[in-house]
Protein backbone atom coordinates (compact mmCIF):
# COMPACT_ATOMS: atom_id res chain seq x y z
CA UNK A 1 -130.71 31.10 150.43
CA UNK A 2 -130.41 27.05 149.71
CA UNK A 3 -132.65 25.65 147.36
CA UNK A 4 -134.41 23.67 150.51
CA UNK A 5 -135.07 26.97 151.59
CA UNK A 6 -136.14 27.91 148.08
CA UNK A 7 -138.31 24.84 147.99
CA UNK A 8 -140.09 25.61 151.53
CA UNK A 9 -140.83 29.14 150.50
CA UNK A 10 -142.25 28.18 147.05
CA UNK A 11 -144.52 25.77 148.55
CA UNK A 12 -145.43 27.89 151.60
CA UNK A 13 -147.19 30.14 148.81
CA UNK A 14 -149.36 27.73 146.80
CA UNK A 15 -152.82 25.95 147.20
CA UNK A 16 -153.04 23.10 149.07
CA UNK A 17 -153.94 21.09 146.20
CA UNK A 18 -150.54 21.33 144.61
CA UNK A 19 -148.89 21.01 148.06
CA UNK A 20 -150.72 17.44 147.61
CA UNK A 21 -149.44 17.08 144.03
CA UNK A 22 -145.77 17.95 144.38
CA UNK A 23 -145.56 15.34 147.53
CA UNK A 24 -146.52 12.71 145.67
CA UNK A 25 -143.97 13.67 142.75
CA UNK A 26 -141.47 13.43 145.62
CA UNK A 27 -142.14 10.27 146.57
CA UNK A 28 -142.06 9.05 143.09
CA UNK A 29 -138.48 10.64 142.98
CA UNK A 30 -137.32 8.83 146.27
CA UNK A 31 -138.86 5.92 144.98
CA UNK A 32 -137.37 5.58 141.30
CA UNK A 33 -134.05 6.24 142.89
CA UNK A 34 -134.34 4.09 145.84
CA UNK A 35 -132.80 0.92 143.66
CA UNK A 36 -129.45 3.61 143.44
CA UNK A 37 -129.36 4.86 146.59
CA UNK A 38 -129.73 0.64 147.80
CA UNK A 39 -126.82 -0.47 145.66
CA UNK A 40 -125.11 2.42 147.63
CA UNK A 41 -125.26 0.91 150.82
CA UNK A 42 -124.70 -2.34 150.00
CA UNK A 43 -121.47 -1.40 148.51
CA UNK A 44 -120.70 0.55 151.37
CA UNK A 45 -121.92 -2.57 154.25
CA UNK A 46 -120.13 -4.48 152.06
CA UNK A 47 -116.47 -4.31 153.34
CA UNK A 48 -117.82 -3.94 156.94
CA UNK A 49 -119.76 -7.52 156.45
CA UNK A 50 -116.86 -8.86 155.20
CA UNK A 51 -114.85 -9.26 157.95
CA UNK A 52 -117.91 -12.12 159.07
CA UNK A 53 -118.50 -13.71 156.12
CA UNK A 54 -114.84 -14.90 155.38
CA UNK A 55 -114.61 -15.88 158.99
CA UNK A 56 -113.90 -19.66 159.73
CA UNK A 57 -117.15 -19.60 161.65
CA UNK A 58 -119.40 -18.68 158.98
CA UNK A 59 -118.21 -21.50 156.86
CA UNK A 60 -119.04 -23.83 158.58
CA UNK A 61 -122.36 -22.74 159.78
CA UNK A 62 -123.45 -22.66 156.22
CA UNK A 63 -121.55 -26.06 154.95
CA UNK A 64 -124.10 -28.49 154.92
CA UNK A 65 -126.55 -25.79 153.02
């Protein structure tokens, strides 16, 4: 067994009011990572994106700015 699987089956087992209390300790956990898990994906758009910004194009859309 995973430890999703784990997980589900621990908290098929306890009182709603923890069920309440350990979502909102998730979300706290996606939410002090989310800064990480952005800098991810912007390194990872980054080469993609690149192939437009360094394009003649976009130079001189953005010249005058």
């Amino acid at each position: 067994m995973d430890t999703r699987q784990l997980l589900r089956k621990e908290i098929e087992t306890i009182p709603d009011t923890l069920v309440e209390e350990i979502l909102r300790f998730v979300k706290a956990l996606k939410e002090r990572n989310l800064p990480a898990l952005s800098c991810e994906l912007l390194d990872a758009s980054e080469s993609a994106l690149a192939r437009d910004w360094l394009r003649e194009e976009e130079d001189i859309a953005w010249k005058n700015l």
